[in-house]
N, C-alpha and C. Protein backbone atom coordinates (compact mmCIF):
# COMPACT_ATOMS: atom_id res chain seq x y z
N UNK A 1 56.97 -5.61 7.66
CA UNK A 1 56.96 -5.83 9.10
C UNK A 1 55.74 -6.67 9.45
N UNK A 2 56.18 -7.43 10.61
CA UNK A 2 54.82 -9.01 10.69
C UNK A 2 54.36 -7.38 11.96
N UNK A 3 53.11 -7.78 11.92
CA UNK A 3 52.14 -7.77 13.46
C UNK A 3 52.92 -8.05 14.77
N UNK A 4 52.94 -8.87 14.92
CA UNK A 4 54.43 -9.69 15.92
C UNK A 4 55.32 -8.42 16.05
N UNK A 5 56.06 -7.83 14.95
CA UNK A 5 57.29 -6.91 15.14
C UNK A 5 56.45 -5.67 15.42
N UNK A 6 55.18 -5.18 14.76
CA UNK A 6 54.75 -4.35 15.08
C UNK A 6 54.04 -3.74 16.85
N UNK A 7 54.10 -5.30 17.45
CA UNK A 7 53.61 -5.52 19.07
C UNK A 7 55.00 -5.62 19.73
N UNK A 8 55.98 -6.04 19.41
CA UNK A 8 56.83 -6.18 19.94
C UNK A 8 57.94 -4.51 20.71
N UNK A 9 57.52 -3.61 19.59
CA UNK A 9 57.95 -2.23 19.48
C UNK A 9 57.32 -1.64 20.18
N UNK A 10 56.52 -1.79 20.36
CA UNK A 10 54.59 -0.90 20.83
C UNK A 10 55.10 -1.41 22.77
N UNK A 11 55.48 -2.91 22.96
CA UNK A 11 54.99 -3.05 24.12
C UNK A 11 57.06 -2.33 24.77
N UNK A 12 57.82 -2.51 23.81
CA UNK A 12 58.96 -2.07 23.67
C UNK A 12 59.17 -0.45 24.43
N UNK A 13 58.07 -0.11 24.12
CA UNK A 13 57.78 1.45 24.16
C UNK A 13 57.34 1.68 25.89
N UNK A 14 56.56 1.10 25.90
CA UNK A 14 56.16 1.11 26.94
C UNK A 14 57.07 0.80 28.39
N UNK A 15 57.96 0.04 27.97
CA UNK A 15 59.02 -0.47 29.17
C UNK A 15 60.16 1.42 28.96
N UNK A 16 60.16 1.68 27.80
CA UNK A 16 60.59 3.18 28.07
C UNK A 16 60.20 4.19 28.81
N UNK A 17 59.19 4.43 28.68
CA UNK A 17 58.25 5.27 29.44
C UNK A 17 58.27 4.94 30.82
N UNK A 18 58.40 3.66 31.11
CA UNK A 18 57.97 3.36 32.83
C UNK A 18 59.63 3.50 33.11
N UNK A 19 60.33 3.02 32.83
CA UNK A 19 61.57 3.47 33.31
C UNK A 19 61.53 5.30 33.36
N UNK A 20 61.26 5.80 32.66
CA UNK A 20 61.82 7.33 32.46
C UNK A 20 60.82 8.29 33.70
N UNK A 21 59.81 7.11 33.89
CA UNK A 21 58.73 7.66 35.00
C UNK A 21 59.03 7.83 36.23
N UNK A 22 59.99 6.71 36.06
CA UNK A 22 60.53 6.78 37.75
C UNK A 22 61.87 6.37 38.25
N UNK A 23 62.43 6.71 37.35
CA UNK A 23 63.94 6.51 37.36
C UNK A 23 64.56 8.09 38.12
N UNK A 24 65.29 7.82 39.28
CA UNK A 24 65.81 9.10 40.01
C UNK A 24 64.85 9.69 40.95
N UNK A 25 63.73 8.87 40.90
CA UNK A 25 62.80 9.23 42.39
C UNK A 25 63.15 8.31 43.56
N UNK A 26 62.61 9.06 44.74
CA UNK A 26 62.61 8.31 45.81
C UNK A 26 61.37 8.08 46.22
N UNK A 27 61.27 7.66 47.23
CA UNK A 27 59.91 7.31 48.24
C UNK A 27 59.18 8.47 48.00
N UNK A 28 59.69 9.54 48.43
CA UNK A 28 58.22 10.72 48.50
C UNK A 28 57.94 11.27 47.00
N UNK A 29 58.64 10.84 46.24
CA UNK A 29 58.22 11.51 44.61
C UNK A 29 57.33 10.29 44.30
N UNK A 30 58.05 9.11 44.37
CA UNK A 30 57.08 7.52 43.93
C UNK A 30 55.66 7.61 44.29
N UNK A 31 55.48 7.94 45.59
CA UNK A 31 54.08 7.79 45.91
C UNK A 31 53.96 8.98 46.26
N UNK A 32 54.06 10.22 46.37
CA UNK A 32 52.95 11.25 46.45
C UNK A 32 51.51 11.01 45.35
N UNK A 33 50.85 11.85 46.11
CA UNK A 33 49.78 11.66 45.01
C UNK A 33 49.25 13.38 44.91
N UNK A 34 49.05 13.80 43.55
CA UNK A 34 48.97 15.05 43.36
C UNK A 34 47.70 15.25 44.12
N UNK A 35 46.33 14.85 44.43
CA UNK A 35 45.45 15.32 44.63
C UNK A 35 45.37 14.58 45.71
N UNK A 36 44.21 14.60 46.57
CA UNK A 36 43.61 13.54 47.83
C UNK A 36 43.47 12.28 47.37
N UNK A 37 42.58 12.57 45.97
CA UNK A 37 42.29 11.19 45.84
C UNK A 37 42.94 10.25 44.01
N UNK A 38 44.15 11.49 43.81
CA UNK A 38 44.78 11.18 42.68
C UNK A 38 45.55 9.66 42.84
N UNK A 39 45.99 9.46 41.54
CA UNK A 39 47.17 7.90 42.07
C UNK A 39 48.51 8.81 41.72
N UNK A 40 49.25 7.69 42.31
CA UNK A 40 51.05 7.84 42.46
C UNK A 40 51.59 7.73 41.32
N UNK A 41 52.72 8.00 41.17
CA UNK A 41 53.47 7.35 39.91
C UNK A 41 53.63 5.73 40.47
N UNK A 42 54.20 5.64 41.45
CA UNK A 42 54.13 4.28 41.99
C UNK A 42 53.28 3.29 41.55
N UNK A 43 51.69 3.74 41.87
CA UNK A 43 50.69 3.24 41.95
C UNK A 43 50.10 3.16 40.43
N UNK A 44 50.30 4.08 39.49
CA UNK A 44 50.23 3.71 38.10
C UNK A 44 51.23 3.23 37.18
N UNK A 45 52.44 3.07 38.00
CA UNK A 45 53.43 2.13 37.07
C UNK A 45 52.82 0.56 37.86
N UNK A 46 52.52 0.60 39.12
CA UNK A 46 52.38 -1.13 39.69
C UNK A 46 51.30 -1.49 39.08
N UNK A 47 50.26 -0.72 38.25
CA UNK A 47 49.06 -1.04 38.16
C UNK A 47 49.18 -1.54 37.12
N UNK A 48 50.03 -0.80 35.92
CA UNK A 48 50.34 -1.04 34.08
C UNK A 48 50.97 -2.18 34.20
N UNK A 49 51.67 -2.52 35.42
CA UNK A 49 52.33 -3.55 35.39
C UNK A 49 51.52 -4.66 35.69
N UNK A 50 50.85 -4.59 36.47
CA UNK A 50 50.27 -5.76 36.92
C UNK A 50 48.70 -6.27 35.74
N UNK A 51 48.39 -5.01 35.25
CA UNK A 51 47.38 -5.69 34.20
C UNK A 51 48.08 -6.15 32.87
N UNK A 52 49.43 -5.65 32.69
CA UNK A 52 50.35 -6.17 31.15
C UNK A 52 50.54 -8.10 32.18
N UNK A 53 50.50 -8.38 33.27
CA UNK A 53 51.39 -9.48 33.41
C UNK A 53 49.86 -9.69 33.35
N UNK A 54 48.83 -9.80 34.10
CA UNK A 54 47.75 -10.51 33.65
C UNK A 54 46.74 -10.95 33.32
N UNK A 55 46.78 -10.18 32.16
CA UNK A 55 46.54 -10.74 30.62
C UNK A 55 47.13 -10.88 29.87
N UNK A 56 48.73 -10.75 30.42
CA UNK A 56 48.88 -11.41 28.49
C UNK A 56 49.25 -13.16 29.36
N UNK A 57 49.84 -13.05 30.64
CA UNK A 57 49.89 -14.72 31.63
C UNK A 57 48.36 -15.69 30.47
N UNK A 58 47.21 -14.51 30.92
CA UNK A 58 45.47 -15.55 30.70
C UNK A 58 45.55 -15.93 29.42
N UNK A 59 46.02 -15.00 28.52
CA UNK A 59 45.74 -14.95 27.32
C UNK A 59 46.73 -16.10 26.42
N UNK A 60 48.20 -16.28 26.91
CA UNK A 60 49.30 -17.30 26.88
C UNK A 60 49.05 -18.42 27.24
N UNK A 61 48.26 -18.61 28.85
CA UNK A 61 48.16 -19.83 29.25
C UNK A 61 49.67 -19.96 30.20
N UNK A 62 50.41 -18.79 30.42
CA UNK A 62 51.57 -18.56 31.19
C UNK A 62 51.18 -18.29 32.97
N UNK A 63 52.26 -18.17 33.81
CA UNK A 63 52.09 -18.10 35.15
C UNK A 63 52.27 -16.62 35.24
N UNK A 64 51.49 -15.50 35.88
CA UNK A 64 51.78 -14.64 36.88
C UNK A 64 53.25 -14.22 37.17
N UNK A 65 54.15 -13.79 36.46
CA UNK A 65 55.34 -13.08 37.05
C UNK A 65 55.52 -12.57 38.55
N UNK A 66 54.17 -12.14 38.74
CA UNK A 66 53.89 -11.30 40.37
C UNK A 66 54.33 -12.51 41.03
N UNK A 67 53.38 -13.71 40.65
CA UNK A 67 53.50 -14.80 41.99
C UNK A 67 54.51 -15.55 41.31
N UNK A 68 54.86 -15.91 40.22
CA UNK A 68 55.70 -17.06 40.46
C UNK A 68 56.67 -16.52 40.58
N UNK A 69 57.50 -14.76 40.63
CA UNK A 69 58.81 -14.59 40.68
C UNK A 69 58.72 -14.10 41.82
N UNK A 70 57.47 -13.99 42.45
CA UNK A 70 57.60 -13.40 44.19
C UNK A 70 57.31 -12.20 44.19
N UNK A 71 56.89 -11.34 43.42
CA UNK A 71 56.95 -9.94 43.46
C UNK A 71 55.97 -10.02 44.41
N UNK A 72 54.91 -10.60 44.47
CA UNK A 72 53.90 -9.99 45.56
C UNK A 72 54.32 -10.33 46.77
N UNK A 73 55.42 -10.79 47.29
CA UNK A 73 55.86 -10.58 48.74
C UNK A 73 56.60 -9.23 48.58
N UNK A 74 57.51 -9.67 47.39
CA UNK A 74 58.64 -7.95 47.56
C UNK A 74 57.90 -7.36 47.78
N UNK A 75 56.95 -6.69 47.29
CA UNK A 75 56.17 -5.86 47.38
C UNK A 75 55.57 -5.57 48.82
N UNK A 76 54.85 -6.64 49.33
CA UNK A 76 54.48 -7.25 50.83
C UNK A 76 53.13 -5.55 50.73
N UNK A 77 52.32 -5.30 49.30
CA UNK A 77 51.40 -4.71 49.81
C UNK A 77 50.42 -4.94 50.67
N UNK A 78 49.77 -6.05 50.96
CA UNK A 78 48.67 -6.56 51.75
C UNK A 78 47.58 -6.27 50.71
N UNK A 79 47.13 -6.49 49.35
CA UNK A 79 46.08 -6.43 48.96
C UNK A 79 46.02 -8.01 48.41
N UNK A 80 44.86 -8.25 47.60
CA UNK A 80 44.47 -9.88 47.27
C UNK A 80 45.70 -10.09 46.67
N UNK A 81 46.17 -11.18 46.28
CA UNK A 81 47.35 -11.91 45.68
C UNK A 81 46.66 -11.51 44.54
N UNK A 82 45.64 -11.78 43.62
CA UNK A 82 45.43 -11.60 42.16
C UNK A 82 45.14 -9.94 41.83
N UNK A 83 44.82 -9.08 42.76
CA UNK A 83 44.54 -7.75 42.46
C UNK A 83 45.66 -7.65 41.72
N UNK A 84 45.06 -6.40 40.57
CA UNK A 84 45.36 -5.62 39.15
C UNK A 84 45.59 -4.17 39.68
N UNK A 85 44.66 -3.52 40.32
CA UNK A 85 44.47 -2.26 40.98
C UNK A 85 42.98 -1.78 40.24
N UNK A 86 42.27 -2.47 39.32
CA UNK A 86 41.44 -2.55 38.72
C UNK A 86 39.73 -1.81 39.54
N UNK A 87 39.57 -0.57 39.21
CA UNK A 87 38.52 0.05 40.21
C UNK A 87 39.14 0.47 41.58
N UNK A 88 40.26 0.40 42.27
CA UNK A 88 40.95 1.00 43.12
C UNK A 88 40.42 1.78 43.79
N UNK A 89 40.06 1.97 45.43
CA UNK A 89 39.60 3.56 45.60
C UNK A 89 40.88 4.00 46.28
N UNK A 90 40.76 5.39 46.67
CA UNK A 90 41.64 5.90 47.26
C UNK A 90 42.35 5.46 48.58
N UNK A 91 41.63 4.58 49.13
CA UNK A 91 42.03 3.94 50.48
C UNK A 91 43.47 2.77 49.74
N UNK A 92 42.34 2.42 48.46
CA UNK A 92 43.31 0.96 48.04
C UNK A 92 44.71 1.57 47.11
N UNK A 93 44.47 2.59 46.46
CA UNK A 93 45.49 3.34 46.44
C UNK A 93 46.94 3.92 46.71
N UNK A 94 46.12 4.15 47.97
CA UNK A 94 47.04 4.69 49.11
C UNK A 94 47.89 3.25 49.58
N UNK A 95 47.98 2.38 49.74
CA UNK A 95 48.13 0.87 50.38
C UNK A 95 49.39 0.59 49.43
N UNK A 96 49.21 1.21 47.54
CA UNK A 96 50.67 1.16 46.86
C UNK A 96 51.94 1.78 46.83
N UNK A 97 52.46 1.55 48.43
CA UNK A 97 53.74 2.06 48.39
C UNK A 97 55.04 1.36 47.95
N UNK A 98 55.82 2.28 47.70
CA UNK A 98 57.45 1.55 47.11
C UNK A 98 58.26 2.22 47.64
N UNK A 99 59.44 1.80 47.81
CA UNK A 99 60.96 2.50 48.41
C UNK A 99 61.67 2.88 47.42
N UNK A 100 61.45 2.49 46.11
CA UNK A 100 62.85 2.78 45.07
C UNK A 100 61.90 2.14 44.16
N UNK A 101 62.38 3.14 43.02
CA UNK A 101 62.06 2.59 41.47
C UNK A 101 62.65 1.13 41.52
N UNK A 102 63.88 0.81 41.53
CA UNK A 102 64.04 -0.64 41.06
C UNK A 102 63.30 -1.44 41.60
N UNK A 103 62.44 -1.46 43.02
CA UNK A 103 61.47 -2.78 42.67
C UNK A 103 60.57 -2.63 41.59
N UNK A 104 59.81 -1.39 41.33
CA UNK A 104 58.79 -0.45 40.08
C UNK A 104 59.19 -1.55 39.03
N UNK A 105 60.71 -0.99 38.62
CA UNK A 105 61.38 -1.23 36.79
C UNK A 105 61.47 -2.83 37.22
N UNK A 106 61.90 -3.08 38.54
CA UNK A 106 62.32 -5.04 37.97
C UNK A 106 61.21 -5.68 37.94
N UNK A 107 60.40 -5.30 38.42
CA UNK A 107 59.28 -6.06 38.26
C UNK A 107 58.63 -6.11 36.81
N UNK A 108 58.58 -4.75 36.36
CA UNK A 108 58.01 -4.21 35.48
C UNK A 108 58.96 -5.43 34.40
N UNK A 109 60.47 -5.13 33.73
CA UNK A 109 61.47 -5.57 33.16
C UNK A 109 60.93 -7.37 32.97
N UNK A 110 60.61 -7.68 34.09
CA UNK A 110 60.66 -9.10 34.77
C UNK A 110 59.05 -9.04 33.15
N UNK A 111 58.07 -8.35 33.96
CA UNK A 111 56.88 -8.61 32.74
C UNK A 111 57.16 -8.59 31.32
N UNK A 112 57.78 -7.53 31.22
CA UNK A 112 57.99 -7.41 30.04
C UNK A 112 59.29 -8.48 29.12
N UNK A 113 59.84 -8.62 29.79
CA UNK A 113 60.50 -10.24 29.18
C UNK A 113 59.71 -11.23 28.73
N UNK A 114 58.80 -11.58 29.91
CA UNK A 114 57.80 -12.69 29.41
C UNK A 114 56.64 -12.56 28.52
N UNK A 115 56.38 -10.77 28.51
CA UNK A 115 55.63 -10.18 27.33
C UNK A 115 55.98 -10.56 25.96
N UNK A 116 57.47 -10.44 25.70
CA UNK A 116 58.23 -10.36 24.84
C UNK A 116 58.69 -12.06 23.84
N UNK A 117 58.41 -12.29 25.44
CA UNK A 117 58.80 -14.37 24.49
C UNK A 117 57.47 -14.68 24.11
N UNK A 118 56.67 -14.47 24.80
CA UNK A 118 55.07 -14.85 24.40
C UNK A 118 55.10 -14.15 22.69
N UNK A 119 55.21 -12.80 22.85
CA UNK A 119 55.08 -12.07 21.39
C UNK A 119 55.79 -12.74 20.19
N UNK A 120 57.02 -13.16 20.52
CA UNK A 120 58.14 -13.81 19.40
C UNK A 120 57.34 -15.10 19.28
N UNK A 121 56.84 -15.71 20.11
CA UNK A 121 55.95 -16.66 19.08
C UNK A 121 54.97 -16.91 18.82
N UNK A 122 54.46 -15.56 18.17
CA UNK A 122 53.00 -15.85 17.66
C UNK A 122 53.19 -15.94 16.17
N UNK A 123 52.17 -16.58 15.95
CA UNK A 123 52.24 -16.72 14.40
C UNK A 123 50.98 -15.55 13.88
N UNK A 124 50.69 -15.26 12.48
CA UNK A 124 49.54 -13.97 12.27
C UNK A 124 48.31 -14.60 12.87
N UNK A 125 47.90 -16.01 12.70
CA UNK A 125 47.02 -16.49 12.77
C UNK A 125 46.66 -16.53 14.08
N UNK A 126 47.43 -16.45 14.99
CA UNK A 126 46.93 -16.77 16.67
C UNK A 126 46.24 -15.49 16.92
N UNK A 127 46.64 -14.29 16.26
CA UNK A 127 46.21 -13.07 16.94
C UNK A 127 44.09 -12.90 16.98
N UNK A 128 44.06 -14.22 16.26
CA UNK A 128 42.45 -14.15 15.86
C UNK A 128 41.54 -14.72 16.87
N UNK A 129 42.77 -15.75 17.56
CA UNK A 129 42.08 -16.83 18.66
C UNK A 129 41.56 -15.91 19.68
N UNK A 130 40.27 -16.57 19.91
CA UNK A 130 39.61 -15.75 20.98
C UNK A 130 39.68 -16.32 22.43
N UNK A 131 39.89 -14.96 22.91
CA UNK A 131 40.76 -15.45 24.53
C UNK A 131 39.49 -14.94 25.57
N UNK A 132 38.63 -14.11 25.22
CA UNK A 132 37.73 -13.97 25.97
C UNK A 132 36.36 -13.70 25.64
N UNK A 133 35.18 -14.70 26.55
CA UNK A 133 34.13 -14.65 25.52
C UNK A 133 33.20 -13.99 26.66
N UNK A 134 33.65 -13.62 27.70
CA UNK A 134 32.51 -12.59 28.25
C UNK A 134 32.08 -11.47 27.59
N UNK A 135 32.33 -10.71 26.33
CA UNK A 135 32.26 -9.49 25.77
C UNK A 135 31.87 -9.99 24.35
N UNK A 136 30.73 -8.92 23.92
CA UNK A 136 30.39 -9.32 22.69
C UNK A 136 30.48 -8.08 21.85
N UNK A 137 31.44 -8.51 20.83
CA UNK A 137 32.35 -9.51 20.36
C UNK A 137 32.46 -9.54 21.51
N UNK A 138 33.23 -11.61 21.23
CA UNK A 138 34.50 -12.11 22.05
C UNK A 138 35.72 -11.28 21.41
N UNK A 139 36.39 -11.08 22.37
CA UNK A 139 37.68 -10.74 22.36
C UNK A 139 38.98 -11.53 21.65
N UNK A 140 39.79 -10.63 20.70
CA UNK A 140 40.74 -12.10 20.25
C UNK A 140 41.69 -12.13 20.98
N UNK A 141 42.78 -12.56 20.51
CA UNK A 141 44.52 -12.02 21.13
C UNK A 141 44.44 -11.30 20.47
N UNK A 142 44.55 -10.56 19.31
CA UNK A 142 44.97 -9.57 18.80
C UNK A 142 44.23 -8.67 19.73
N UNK A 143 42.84 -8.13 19.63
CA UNK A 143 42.22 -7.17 20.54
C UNK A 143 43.23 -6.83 21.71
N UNK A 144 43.24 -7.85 22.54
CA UNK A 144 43.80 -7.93 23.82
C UNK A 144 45.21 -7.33 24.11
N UNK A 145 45.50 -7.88 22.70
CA UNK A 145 47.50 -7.17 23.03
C UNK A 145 46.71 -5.53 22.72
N UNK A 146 46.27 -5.23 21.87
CA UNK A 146 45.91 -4.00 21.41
C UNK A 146 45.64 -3.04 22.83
N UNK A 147 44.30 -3.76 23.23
CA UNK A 147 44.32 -3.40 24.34
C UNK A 147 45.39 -3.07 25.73
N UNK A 148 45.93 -3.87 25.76
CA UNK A 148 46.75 -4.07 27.00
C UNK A 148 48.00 -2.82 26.58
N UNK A 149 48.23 -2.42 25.25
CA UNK A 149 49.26 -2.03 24.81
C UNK A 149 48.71 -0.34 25.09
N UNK A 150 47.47 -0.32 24.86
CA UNK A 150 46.57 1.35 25.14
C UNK A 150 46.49 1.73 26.01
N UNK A 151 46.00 1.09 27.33
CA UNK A 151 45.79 1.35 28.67
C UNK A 151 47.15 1.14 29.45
N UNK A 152 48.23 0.28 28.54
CA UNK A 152 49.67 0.94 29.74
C UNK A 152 50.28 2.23 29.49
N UNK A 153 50.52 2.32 27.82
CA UNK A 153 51.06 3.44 27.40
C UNK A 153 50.36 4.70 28.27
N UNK A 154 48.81 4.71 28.56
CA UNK A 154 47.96 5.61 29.15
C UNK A 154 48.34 5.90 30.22
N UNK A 155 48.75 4.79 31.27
CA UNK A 155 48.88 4.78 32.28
C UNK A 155 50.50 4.91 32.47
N UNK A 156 51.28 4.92 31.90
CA UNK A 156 52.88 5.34 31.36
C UNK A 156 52.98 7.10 31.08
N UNK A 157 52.15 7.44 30.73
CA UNK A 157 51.49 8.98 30.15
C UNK A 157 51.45 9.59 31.65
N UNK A 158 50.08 8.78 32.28
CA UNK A 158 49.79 9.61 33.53
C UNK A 158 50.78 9.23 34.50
N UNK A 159 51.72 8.89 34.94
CA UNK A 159 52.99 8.51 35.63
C UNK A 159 53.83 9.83 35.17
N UNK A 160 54.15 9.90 33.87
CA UNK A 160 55.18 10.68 33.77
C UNK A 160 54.73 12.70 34.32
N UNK A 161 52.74 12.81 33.59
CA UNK A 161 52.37 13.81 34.16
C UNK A 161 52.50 13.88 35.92
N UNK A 162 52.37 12.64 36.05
CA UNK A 162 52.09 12.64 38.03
C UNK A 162 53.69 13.39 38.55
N UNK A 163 54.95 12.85 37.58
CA UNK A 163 56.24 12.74 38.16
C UNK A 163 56.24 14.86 37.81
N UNK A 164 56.01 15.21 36.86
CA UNK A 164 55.84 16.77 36.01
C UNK A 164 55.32 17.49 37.32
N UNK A 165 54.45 16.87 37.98
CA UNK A 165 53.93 17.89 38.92
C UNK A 165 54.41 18.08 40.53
N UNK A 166 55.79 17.16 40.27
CA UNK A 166 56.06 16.70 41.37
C UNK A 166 57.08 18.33 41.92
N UNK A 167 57.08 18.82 43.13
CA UNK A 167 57.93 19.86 43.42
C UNK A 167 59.91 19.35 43.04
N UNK A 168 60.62 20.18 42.19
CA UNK A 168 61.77 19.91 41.65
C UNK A 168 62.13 19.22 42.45
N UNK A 169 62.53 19.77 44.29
CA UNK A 169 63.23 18.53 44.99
C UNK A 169 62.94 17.56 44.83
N UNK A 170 62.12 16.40 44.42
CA UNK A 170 61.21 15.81 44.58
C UNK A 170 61.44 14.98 43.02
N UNK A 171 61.72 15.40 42.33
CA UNK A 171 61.78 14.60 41.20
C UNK A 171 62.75 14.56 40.54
């Protein structure tokens, strides 16, 4: 098995999990938030989503799925056009609402397609190229998918606990 097939499964995984997170909720299961200042399932599937589209967009040299397929109007949150959800407080949080999983999964689906063509053509050797040199080490692609692949699954994890605590009606 190449690296390539081994990322391809990994990020594969992850489009499972976010579907299973919020598939059969509505509005008040999507965004409740267990605590005052906990996040949503909403708000941690838009978030996995929005840091898988960009970085692997920076790291490709690809466009933003959010903006070039429009999601950030569907959406019509009112936060920056490039926000990730990255440091979030509870005010900014609160601001990630949704009506229905399918904007959640198409958007999500929408990333993960373009996750997926980017992945099919890498060769072993690209995974070395370094995509970011603010961090020492610079960062390669390989790191980066690694990365990006840890912190969604994580954030795929805490979605499905957020949906677990949700009252039965409700989920």
């Amino acid at each position: 098995m190449h690296a390539k097939d081994i990322l391809i499964e990994g990020y594969s995984r992850i489009r499972e999990e976010v579907h299973a997170a919020v598939e059969g909720l509505g509005p008040d299961g999507l965004n409740a938030r267990p605590g005052a200042d906990a996040n949503s399932v909403a708000w941690l599937v838009w978030h996995l989503t929005r840091v898988q589209d960009d970085h692997v967009a920076d790291a490709f040299g690809l466009d933003q799925v959010w903006l070039a397929g429009d999601w950030e109007k569907r959406f019509g949150l009112g936060l920056p056009r490039h926000d990730t959800g990255y440091g979030h407080d509870s005010a900014q949080v609160a601001k990630v609402r949704v009506d229905s999983p399918g904007l959640l999964t198409g958007y999500y689906d929408a990333v993960h397609e373009q996750t997926l063509g980017a992945l099919r053509s890498l060769a072993a050797t690209d995974l070395e190229r370094v995509v970011d040199e603010d961090w020492d080490p610079p960062v390669t692609l390989g790191a980066r998918l690694v990365s990006v692949l840890s912190d969604d699954l994580q954030h795929a994890g805490q979605a499905a606990y957020a949906r677990g605590l949700l009252p039965s009606a409700e989920a």
